[in-house]
Protein backbone atom coordinates (compact mmCIF):
# COMPACT_ATOMS: atom_id res chain seq x y z
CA UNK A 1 -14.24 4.36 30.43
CA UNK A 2 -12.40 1.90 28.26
CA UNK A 3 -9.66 3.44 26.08
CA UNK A 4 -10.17 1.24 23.69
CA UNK A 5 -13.41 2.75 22.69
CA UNK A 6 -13.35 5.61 19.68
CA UNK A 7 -14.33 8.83 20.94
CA UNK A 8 -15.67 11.58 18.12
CA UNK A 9 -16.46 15.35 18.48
CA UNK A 10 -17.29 17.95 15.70
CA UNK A 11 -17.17 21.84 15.31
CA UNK A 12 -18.22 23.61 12.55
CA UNK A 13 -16.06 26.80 12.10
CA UNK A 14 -15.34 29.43 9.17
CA UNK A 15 -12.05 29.42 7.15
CA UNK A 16 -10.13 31.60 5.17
CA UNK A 17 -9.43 29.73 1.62
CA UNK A 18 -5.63 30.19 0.64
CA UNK A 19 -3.84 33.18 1.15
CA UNK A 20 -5.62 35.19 -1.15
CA UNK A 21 -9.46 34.88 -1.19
CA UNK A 22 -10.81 34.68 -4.70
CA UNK A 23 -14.02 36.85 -5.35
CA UNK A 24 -15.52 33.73 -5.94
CA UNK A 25 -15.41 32.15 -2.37
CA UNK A 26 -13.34 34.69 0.04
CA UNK A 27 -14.44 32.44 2.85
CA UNK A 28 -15.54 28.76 3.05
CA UNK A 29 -17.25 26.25 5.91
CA UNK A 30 -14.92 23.13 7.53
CA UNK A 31 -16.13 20.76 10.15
CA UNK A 32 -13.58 19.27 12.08
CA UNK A 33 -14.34 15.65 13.64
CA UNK A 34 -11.55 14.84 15.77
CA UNK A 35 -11.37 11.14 16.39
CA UNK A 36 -9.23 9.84 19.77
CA UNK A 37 -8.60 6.05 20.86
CA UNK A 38 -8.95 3.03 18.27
CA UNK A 39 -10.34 2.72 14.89
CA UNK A 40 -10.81 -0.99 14.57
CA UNK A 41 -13.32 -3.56 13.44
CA UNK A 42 -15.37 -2.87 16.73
CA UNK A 43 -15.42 0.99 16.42
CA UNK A 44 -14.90 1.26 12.41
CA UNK A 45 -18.80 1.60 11.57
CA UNK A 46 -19.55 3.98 14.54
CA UNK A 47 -16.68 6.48 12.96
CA UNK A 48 -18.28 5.91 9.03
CA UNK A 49 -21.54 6.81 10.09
CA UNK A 50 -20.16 9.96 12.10
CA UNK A 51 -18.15 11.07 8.96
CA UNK A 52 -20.23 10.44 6.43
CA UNK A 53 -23.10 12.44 8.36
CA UNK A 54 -20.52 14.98 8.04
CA UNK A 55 -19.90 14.69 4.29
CA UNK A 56 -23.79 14.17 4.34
CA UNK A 57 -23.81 18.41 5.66
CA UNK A 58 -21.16 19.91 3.20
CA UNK A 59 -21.59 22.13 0.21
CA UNK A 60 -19.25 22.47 -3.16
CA UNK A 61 -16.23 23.42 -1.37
CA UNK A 62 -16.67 22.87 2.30
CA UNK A 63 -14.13 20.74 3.64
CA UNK A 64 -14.18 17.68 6.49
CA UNK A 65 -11.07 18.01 8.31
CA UNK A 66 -10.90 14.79 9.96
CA UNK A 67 -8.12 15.21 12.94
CA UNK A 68 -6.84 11.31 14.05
CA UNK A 69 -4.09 12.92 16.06
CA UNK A 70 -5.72 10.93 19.25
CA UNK A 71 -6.18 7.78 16.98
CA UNK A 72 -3.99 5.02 19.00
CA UNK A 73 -4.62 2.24 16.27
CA UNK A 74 -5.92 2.43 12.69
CA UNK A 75 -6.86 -1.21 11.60
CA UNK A 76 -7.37 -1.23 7.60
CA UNK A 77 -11.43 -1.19 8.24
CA UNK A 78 -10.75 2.01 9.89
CA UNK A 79 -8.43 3.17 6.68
CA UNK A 80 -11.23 1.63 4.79
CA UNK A 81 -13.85 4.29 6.08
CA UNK A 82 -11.49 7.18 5.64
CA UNK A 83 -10.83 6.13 1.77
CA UNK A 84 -14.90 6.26 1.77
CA UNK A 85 -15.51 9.11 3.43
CA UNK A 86 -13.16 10.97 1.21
CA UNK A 87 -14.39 9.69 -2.36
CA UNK A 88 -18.34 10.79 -0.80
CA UNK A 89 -16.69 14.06 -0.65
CA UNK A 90 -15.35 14.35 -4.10
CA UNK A 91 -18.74 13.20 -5.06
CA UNK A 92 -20.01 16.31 -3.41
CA UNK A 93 -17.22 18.87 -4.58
CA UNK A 94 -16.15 18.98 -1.19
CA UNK A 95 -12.52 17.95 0.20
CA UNK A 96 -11.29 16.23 3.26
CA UNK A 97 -8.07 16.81 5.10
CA UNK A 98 -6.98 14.25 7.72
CA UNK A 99 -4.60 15.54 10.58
CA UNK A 100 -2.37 13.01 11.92
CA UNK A 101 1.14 12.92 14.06
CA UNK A 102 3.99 11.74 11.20
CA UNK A 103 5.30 9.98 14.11
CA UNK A 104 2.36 7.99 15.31
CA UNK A 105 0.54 4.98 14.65
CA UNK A 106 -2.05 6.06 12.08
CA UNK A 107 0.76 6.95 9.53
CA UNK A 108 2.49 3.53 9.10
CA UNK A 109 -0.69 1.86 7.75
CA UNK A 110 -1.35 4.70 5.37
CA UNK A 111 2.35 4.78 3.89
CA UNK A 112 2.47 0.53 4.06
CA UNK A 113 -0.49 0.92 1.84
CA UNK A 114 0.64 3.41 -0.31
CA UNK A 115 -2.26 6.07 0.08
CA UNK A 116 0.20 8.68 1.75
CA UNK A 117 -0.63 10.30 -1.91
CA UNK A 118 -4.19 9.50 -2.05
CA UNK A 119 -5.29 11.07 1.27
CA UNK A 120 -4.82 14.32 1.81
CA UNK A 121 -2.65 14.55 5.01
CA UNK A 122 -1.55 17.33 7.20
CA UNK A 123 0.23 18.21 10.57
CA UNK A 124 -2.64 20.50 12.11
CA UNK A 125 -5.59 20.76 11.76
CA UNK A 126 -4.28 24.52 11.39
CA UNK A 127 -3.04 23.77 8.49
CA UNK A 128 -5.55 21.62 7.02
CA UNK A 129 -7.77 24.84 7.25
CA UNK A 130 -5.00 26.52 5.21
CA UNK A 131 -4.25 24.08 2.50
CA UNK A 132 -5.53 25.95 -0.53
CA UNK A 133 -8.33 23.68 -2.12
């Protein structure tokens, strides 16, 4: 198989919200679509159209943790999609947190652009599940 080529998986799963669940939602739904090799011109549609059939599934508070910690190149049509993806969500009341290594590639596009506080970034996708909404 070509590394070059973006491979995608996705897991629904069940997460506590914050530390202290509120009456209101003690317990909410995340998918996580983990995304591995490069996220370029070629593969850029292929991981919109897998993301935003996730936002597509998610309710007023779910969130789409979107895990690029296998991501070996971002190219700004890939960065384009993610900015996409995560205004869809908003749209829907939903959030997206993207997991991605601080020391990797994916993270010096996103802070040469600036959106390092327009994305919602974390370490794990652990912690993305814990980030209170």
């Amino acid at each position: 198989m070509d590394d070059r080529l973006v491979r995608i998986a996705t897991e629904p799963v069940v997460h506590a919200v914050g530390r202290i669940p509120s009456p209101r939602q003690s317990t909410g739904r995340a998918l996580v679509v983990t995304v591995a090799g490069e996220i370029d011109l070629v593969t850029a549609d292929q991981v919109r159209a897998t993301l935003a059939a996730g936002v597509d599934h998610l309710r007023d508070g779910d969130i789409l943790v979107i895990d690029l910690t296998g991501v070996t190149l971002l190219s700004s049509t890939g960065l384009q999609a993610l900015l996409d993806v995560t205004q869809a969500a908003q749209q829907r009341r939903a959030f997206v947190r993207i997991v991605i290594d601080s020391t990797g590639p994916v993270i010096r596009l996103i802070t040469v652009t600036g959106l390092v506080t327009v994305l919602a970034l974390c370490d794990t996708v652990e912690d993305a599940l814990r980030t209170p909404l």
